[in-house]
Protein backbone atom coordinates (compact mmCIF):
# COMPACT_ATOMS: atom_id res chain seq x y z
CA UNK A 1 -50.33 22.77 -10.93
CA UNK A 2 -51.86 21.15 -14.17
CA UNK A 3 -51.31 17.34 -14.49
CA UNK A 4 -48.46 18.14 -17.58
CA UNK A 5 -46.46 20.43 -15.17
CA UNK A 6 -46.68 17.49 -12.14
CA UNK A 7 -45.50 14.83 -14.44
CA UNK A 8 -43.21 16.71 -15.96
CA UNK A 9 -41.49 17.43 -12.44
CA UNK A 10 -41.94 13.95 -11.84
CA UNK A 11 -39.68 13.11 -14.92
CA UNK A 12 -37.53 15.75 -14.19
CA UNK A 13 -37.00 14.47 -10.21
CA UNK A 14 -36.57 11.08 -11.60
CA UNK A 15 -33.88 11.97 -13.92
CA UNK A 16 -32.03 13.19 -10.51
CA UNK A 17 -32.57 9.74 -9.03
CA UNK A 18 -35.61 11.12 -7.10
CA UNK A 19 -38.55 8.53 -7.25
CA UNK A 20 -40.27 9.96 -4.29
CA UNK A 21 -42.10 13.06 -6.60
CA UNK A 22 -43.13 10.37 -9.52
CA UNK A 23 -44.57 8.32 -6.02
CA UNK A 24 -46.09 11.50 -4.38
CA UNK A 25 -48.17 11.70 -7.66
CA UNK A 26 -50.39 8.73 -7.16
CA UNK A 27 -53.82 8.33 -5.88
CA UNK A 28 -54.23 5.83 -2.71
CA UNK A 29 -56.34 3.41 -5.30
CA UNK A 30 -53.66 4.05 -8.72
CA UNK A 31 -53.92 1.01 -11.05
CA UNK A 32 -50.43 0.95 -12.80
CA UNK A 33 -49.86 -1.12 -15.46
CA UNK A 34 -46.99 -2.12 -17.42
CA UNK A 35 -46.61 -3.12 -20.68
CA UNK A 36 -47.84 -6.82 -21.41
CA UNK A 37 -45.33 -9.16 -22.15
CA UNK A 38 -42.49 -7.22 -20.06
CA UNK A 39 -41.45 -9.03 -17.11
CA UNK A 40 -42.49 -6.46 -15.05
CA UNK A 41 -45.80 -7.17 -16.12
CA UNK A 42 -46.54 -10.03 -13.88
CA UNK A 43 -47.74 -7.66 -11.21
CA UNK A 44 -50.04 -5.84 -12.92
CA UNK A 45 -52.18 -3.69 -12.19
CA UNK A 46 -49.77 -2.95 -8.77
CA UNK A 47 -52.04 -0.87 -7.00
CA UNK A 48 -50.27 1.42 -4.44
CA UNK A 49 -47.16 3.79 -4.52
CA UNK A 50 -45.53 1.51 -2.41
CA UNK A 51 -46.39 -2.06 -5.10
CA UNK A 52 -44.86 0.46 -8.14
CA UNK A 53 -41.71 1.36 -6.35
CA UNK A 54 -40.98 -2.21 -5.43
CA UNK A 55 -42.25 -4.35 -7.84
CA UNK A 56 -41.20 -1.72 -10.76
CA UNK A 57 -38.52 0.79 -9.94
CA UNK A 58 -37.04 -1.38 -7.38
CA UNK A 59 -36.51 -4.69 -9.78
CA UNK A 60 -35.41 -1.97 -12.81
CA UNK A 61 -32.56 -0.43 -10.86
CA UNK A 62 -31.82 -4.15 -9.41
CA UNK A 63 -31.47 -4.93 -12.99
CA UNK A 64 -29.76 -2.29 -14.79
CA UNK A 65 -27.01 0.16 -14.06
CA UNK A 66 -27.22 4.25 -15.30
CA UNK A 67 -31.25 3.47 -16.08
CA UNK A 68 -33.13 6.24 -17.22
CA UNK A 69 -36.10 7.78 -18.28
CA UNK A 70 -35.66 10.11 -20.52
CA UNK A 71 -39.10 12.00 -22.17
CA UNK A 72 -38.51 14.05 -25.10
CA UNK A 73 -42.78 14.91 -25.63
CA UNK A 74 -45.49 15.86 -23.52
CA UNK A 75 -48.94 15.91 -24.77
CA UNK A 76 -51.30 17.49 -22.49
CA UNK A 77 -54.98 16.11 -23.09
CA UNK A 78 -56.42 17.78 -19.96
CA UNK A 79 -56.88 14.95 -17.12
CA UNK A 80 -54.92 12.62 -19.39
CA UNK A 81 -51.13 13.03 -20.55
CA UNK A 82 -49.01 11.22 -22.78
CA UNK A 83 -45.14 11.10 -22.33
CA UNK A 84 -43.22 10.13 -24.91
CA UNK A 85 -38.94 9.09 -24.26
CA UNK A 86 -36.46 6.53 -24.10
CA UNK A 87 -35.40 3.97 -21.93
CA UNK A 88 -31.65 3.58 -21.30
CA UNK A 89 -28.99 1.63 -18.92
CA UNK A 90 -26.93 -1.46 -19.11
CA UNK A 91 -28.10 -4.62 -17.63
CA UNK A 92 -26.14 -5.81 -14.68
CA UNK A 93 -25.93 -9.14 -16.04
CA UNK A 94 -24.23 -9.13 -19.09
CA UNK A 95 -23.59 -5.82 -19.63
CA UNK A 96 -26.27 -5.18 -22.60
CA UNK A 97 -27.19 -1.72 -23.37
CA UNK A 98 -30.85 -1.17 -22.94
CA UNK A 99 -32.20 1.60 -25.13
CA UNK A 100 -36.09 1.35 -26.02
CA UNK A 101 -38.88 3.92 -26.76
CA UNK A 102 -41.71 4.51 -24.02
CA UNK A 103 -45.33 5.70 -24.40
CA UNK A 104 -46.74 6.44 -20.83
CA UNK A 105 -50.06 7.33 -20.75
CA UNK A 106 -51.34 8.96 -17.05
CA UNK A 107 -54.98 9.62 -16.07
CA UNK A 108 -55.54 12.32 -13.45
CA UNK A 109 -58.67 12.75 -11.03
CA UNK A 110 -58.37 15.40 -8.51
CA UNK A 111 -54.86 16.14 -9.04
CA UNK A 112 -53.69 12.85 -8.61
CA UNK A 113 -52.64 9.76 -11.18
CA UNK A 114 -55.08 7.17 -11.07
CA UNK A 115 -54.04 4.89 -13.90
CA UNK A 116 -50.95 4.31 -16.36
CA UNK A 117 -50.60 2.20 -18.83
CA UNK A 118 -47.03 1.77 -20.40
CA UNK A 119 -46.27 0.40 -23.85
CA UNK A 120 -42.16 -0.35 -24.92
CA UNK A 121 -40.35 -3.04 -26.69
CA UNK A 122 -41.41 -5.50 -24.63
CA UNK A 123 -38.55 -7.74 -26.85
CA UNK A 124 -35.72 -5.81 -25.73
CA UNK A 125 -37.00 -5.86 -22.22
CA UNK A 126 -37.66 -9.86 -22.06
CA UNK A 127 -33.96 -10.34 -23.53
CA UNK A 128 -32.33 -7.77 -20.95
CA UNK A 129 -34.11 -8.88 -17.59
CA UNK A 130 -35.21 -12.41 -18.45
């Protein structure tokens, strides 16, 4: 499988409340990064499967209600892909509609995702999640 078609199944698991095949993607020594200036950002670079899905994915769906990650483009640059989408839910406190682009950018060594870097209005985040 290329590294387009595994993050595109990745997406596509995720969108069916499946975080486990996004996880199941990483290298042992991934350096994820979100975008600076997010509140999610205070972590960064989390560096295992298990850092992403509970400093990230667990605060996000501890924040918002109906999230998702939705990409509309893929560009495949060999070891490197870029996924381009929206981010969407409504924050549990408050009630606020979150709907903000994404770039996510992946780098692939031996099948597996060693680094992302994710860029997003930070703003929107900051006013949603505090």
């Amino acid at each position: 499988m290329t590294p387009v078609d595994t993050i595109k199944d990745a997406y596509a698991a995720f969108g069916r409340n499946d975080p486990s095949v996004l996880l199941g993607t990483f290298d042992a020594s991934v350096a994820w990064n979100e975008p600076e200036g997010m509140p999610l950002a205070d972590r960064n670079p989390y560096r295992s499967a298990q850092a992403v899905g509970e400093g990230v994915l667990g605060r996000v769906v501890a924040a918002f209600d109906d999230f998702s990650a939705t990409p509309h483009t893929f560009i495949d640059g060999g070891d490197q892909v870029v996924v381009l989408g929206r981010f969407g839910g409504t924050a549990k406190d408050g009630g606020q509609k979150l709907d903000a682009p994404f770039c996510h950018i992946y780098r692939f060594s031996e099948g597996k995702v060693v680094t992302f870097q994710g860029f997003t209005d930070t703003g929107q985040w900051t006013k949603l999640m505090g």
